[in-house]
N, C-alpha and C. Protein backbone atom coordinates (compact mmCIF):
# COMPACT_ATOMS: atom_id res chain seq x y z
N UNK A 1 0.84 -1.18 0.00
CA UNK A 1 0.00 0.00 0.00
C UNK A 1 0.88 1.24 0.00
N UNK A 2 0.53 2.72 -0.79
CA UNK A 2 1.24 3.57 -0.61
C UNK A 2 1.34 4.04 0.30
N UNK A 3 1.83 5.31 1.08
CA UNK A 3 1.93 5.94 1.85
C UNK A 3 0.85 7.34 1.91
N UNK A 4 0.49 7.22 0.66
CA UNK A 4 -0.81 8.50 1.23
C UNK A 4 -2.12 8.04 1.33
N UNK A 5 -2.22 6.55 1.21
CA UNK A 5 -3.62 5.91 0.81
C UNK A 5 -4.07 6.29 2.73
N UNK A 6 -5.43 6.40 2.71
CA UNK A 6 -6.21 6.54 4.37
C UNK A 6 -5.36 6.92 5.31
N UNK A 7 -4.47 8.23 4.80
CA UNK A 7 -3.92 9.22 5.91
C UNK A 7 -4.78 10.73 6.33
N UNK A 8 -5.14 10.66 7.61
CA UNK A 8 -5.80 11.71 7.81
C UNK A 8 -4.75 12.61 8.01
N UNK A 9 -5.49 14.23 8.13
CA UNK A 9 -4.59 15.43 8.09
C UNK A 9 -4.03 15.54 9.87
N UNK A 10 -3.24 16.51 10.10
CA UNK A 10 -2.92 15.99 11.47
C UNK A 10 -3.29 17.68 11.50
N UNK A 11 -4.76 17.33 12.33
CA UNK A 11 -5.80 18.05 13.32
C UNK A 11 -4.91 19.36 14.08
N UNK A 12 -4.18 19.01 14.47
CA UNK A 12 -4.03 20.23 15.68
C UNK A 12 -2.85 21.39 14.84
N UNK A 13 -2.25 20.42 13.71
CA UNK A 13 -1.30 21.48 12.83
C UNK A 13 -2.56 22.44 11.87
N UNK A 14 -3.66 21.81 11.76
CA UNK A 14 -4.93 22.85 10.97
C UNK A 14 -5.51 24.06 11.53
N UNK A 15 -5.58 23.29 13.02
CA UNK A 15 -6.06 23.98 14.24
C UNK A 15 -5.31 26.02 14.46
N UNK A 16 -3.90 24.74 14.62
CA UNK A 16 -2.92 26.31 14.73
C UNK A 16 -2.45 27.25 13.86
N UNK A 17 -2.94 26.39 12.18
CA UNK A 17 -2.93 27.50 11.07
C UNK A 17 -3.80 28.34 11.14
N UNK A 18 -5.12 27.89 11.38
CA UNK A 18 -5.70 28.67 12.02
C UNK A 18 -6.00 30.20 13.33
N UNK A 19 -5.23 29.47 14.10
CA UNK A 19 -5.25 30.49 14.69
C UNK A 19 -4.19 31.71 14.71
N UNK A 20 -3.36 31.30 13.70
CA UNK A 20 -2.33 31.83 13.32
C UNK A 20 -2.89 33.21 12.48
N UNK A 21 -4.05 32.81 12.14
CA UNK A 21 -4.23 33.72 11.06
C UNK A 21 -4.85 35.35 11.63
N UNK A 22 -4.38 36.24 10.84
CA UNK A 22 -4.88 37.66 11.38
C UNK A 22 -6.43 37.83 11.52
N UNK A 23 -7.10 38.06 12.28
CA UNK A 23 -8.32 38.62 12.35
C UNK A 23 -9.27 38.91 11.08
N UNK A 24 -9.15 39.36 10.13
CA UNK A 24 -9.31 40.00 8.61
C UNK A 24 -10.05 38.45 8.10
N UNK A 25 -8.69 37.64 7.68
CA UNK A 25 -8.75 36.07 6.99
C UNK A 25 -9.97 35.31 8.33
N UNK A 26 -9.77 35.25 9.39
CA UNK A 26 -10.69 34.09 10.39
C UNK A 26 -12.41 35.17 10.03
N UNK A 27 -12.37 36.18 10.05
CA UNK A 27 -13.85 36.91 9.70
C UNK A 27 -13.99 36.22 8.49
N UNK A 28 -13.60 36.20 7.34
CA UNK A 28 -13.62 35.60 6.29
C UNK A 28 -14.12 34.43 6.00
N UNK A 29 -13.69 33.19 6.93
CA UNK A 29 -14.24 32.51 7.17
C UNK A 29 -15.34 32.06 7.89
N UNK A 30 -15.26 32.95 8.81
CA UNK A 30 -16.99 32.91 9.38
C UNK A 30 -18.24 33.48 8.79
N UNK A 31 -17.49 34.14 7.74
CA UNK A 31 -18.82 34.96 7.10
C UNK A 31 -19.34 33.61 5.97
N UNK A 32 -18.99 32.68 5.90
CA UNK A 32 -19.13 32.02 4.54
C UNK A 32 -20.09 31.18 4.92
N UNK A 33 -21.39 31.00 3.88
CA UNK A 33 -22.89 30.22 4.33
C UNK A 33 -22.94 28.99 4.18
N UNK A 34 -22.46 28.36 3.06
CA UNK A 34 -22.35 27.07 2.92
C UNK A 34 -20.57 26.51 3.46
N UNK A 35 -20.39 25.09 3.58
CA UNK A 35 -19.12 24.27 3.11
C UNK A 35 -18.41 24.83 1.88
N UNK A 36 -19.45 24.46 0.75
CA UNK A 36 -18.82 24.42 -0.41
C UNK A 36 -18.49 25.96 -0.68
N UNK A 37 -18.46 27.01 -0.05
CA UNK A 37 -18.05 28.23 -0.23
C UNK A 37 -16.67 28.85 -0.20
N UNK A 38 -16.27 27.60 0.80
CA UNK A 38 -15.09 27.64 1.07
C UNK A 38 -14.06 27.89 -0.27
N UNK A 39 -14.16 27.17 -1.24
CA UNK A 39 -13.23 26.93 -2.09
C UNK A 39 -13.00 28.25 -2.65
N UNK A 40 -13.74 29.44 -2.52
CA UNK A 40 -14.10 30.62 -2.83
C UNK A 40 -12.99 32.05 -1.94
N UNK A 41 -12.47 30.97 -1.00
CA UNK A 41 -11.92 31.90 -0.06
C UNK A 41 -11.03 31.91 0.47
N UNK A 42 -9.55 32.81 0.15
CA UNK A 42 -8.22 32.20 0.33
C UNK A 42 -7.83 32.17 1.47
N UNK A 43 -8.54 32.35 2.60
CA UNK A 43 -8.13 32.17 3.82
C UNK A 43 -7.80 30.31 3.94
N UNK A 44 -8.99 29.55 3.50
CA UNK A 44 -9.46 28.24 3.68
C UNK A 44 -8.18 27.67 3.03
N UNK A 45 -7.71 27.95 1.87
CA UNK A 45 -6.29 27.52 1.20
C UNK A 45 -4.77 27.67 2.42
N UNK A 46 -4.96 29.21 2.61
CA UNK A 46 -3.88 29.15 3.49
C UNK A 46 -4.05 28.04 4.98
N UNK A 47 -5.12 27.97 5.03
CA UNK A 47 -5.17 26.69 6.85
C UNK A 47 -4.99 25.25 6.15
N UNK A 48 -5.62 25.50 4.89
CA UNK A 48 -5.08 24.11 4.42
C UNK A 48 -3.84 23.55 4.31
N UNK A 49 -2.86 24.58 3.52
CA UNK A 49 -1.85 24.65 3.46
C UNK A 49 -1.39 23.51 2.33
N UNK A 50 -0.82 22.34 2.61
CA UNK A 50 -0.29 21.47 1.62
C UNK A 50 -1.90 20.57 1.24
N UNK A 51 -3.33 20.51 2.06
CA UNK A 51 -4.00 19.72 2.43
C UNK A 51 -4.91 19.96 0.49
N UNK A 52 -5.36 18.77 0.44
CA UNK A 52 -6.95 19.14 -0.72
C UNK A 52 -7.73 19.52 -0.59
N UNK A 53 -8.30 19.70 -1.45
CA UNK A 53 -10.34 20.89 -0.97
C UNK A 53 -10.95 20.13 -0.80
N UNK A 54 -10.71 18.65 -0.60
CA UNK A 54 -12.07 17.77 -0.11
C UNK A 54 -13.12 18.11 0.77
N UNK A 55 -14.45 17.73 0.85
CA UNK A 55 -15.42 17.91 1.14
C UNK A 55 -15.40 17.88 2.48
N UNK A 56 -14.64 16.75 2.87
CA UNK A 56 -14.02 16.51 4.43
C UNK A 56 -13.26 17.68 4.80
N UNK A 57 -12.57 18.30 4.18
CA UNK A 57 -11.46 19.11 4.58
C UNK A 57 -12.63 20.19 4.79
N UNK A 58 -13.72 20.68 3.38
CA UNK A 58 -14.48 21.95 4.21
C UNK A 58 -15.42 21.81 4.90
N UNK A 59 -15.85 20.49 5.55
CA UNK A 59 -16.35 19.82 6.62
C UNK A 59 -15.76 20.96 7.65
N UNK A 60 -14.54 20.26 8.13
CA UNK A 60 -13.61 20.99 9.31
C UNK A 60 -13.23 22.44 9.38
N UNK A 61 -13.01 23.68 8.65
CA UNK A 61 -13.07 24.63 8.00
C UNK A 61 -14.08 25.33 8.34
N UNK A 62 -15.46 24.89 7.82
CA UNK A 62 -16.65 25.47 8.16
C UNK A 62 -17.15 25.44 9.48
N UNK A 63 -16.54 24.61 10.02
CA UNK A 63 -17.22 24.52 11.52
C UNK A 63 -15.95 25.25 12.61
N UNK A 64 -14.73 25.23 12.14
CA UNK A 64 -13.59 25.55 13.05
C UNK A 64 -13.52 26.67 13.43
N UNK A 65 -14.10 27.73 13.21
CA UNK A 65 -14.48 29.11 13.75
C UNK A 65 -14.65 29.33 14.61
N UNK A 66 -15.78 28.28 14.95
CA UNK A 66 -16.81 28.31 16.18
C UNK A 66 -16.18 27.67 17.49
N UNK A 67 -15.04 26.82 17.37
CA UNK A 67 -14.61 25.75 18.30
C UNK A 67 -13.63 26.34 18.67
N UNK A 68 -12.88 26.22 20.15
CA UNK A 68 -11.88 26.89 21.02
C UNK A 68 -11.35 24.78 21.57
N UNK A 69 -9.80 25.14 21.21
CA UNK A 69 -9.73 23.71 21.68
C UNK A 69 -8.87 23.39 22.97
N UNK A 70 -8.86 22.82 23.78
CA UNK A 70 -8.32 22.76 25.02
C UNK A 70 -7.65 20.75 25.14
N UNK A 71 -6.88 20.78 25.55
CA UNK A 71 -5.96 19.17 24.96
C UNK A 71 -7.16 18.35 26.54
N UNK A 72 -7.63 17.45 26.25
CA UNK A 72 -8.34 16.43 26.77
C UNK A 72 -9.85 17.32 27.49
N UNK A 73 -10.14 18.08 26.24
CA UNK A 73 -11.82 18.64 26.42
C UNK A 73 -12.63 17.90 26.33
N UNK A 74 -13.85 18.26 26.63
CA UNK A 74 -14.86 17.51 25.85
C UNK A 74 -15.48 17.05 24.59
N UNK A 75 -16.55 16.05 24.27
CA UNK A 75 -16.38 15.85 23.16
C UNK A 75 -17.44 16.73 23.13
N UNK A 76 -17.72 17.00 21.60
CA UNK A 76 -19.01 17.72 20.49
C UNK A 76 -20.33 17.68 21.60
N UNK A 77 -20.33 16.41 21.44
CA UNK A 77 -21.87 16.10 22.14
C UNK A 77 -21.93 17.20 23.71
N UNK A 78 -21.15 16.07 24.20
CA UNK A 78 -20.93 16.53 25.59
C UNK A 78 -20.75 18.18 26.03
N UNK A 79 -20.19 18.47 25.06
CA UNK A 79 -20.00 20.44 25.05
C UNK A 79 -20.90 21.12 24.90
N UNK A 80 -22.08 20.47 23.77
CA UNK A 80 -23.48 20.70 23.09
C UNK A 80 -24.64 20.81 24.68
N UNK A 81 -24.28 19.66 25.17
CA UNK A 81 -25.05 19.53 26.29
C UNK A 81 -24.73 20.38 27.58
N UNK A 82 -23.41 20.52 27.92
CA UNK A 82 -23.30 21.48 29.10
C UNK A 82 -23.47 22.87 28.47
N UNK A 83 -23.82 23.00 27.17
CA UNK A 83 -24.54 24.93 26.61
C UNK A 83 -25.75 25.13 26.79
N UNK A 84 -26.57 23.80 27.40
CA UNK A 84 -27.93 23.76 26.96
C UNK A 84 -28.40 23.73 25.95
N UNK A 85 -28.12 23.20 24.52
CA UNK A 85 -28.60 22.89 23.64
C UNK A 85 -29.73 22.65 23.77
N UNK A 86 -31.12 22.91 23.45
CA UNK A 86 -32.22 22.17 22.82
C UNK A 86 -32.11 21.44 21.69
N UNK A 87 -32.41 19.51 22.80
CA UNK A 87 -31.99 18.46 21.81
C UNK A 87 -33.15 18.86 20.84
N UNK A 88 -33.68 19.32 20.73
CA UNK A 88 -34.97 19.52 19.16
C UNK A 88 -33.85 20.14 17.79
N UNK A 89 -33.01 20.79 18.35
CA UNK A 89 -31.92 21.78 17.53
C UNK A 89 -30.64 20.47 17.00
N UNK A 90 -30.76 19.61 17.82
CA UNK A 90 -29.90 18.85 17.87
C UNK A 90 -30.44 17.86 16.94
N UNK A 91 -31.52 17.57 17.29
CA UNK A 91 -32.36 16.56 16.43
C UNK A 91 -32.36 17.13 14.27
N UNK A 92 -32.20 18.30 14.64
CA UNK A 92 -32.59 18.49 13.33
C UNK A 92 -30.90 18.85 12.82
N UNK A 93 -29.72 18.44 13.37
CA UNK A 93 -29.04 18.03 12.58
C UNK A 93 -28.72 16.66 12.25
N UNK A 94 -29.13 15.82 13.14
CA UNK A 94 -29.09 14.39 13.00
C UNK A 94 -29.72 14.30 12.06
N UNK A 95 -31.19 14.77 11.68
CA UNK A 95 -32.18 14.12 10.37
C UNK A 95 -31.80 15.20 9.28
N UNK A 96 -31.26 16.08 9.16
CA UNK A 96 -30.89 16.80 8.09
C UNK A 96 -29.63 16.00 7.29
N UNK A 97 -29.91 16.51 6.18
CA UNK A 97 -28.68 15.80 5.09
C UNK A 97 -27.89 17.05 4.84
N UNK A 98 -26.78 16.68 4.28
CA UNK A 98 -25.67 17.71 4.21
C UNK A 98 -26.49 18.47 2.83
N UNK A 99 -25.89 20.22 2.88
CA UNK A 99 -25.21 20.83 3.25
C UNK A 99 -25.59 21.44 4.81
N UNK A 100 -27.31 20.80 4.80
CA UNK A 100 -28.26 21.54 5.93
C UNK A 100 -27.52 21.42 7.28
N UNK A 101 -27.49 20.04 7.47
CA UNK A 101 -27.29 19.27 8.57
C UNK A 101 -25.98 20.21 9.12
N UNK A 102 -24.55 20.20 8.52
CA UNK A 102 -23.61 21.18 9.10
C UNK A 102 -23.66 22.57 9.32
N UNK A 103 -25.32 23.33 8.45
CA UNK A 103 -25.26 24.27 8.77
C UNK A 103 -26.36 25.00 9.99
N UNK A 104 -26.30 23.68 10.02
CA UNK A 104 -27.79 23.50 11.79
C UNK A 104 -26.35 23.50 12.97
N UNK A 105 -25.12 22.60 12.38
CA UNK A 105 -24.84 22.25 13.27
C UNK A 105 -23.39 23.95 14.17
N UNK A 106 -23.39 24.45 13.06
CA UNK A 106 -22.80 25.68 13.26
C UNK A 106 -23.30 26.31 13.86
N UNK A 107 -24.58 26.56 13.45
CA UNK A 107 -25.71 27.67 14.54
C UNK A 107 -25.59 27.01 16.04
N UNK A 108 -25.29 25.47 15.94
CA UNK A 108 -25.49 25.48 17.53
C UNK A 108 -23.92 26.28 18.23
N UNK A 109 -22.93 25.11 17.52
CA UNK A 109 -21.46 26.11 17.24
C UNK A 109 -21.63 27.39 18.18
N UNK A 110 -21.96 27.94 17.22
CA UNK A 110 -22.06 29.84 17.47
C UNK A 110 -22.63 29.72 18.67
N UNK A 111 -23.82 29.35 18.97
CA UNK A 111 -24.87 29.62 20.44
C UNK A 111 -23.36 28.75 21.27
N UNK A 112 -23.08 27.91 21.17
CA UNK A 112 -22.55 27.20 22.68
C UNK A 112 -21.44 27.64 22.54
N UNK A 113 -20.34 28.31 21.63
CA UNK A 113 -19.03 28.56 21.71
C UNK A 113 -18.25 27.57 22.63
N UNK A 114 -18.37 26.44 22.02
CA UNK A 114 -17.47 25.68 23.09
C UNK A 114 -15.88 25.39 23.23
N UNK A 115 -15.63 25.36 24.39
CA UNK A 115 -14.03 25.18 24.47
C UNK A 115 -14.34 22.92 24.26
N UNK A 116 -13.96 22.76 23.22
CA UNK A 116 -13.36 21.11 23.68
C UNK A 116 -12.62 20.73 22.85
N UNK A 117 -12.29 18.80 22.55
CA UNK A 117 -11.00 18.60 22.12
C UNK A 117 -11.05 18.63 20.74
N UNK A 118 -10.20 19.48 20.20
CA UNK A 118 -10.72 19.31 18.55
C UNK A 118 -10.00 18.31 18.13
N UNK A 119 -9.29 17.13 18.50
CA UNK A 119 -9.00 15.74 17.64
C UNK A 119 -10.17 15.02 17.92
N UNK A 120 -10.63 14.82 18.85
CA UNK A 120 -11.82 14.01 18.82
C UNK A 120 -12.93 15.09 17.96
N UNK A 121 -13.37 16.35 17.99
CA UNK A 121 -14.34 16.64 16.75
C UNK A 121 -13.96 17.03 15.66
N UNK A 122 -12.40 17.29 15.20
CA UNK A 122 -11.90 17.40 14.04
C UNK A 122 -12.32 15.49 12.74
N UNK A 123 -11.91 14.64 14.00
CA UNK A 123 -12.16 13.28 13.23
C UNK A 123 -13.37 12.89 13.40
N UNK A 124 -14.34 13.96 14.46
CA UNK A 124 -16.31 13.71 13.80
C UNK A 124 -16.58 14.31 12.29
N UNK A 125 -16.01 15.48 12.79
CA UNK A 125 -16.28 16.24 11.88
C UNK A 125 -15.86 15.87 9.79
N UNK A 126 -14.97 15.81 9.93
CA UNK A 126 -13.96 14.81 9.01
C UNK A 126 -14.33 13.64 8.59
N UNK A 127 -14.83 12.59 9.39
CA UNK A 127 -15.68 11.40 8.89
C UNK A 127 -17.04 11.69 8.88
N UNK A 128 -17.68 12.57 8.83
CA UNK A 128 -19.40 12.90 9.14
C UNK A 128 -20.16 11.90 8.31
N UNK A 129 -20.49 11.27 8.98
CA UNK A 129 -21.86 10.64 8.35
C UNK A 129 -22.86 10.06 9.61
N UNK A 130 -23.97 8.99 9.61
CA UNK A 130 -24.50 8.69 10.47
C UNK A 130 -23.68 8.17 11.14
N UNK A 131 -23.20 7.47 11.65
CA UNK A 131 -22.17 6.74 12.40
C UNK A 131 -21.99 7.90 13.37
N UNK A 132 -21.48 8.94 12.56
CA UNK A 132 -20.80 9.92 13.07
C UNK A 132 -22.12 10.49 14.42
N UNK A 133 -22.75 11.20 13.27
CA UNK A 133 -24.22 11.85 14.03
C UNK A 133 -24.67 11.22 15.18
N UNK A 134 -24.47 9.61 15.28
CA UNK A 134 -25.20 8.84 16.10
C UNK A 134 -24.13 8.64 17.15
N UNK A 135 -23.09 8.85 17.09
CA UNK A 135 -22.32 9.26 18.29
C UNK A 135 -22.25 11.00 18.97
N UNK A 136 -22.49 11.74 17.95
CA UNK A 136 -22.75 13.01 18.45
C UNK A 136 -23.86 13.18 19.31
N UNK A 137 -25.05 11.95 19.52
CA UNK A 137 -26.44 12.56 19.59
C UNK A 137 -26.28 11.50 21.52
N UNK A 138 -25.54 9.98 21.17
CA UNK A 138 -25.14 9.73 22.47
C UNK A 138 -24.29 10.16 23.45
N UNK A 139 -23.64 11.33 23.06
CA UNK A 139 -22.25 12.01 24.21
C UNK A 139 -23.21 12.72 24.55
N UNK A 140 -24.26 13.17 23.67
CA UNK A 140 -25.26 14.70 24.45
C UNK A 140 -25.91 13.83 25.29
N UNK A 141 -26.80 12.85 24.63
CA UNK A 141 -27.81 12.45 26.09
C UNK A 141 -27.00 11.54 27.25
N UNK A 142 -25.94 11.04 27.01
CA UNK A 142 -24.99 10.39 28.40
C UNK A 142 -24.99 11.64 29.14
N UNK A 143 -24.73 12.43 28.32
CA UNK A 143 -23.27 13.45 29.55
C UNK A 143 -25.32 13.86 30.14
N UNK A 144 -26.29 14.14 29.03
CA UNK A 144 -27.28 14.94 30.16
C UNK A 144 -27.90 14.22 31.10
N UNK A 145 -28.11 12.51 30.92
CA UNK A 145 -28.33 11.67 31.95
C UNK A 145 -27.20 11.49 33.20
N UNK A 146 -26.34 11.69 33.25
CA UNK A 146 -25.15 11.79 34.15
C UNK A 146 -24.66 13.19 35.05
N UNK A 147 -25.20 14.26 34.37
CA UNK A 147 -24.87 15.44 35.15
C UNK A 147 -25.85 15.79 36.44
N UNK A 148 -25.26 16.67 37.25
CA UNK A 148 -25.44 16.24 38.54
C UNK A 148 -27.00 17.34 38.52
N UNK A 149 -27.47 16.77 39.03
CA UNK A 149 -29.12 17.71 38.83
C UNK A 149 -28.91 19.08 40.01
N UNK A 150 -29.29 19.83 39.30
CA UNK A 150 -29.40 21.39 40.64
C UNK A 150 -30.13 21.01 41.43
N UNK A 151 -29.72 21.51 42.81
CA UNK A 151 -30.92 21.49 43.67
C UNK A 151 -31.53 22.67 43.91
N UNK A 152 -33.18 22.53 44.51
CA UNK A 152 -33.86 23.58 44.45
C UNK A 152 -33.63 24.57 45.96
């Protein structure tokens, strides 16, 4: 087998191109409505850097705006749930199909601004499909069956 066959990009070097970037280029990228917009916008080239425009790649891109990453955070789900997400909001990215579904899942993004680990949601994000979704939708309801209830 070659050497580039089923190599993923290494997450946290995307992460810090990212944040590398001046203020100007990261607006740039948050202003953009769809995934596929990306290809439109040379900020997304420069975080890529050596990487392809795959669909996967503006998977991660489109959503990385919104995410603050901290080394052994939480996952997607679990972050979703300590913002208070309304699982109804949640629900309708699970049954949405792409391009919708990632752009349900940004709006939550934006509302929860979460700090968690972006290797574990860089490689949700990156493999997205049901598989994926259906682990996003069990970290939310574990972590909300498990958290410690307020008292009155």
């Amino acid at each position: 087998m070659s050497d580039g066959v089923n190599k993923t990009p290494d997450f946290l070097a995307l992460y810090q191109r990212y944040d590398d970037l001046k203020p100007g280029p990261k607006a740039e990228l948050k202003r953009v409505m769809n995934p596929s917009d990306l290809i439109e916008v040379p900020a997304f080239y420069r975080v890529l850097h050596s990487e392809k425009a795959y669909p996967s790649m503006q998977r991660l891109l489109f959503c990385l705006p919104h995410i603050k990453h901290i080394d052994g955070g939480d996952s997607l789900g679990k972050a979703l749930a300590k913002a208070d997400i309304n699982e109804k909001r949640l629900f309708m990215v699970i049954r949405s199909q792409e391009p919708n579904d990632l752009i349900q899942l940004r709006r939550l993004l934006k509302q929860a601004n979460p700090t968690l680990d972006w290797q574990s949601t860089a490689k949700t994000l990156y493999y997205w499909n049901d598989l994926a979704k259906r682990q996003l939708l069990e970290d939310f309801f574990f972590y909300q069956n498990t958290k410690p209830k307020a008292s009155a």
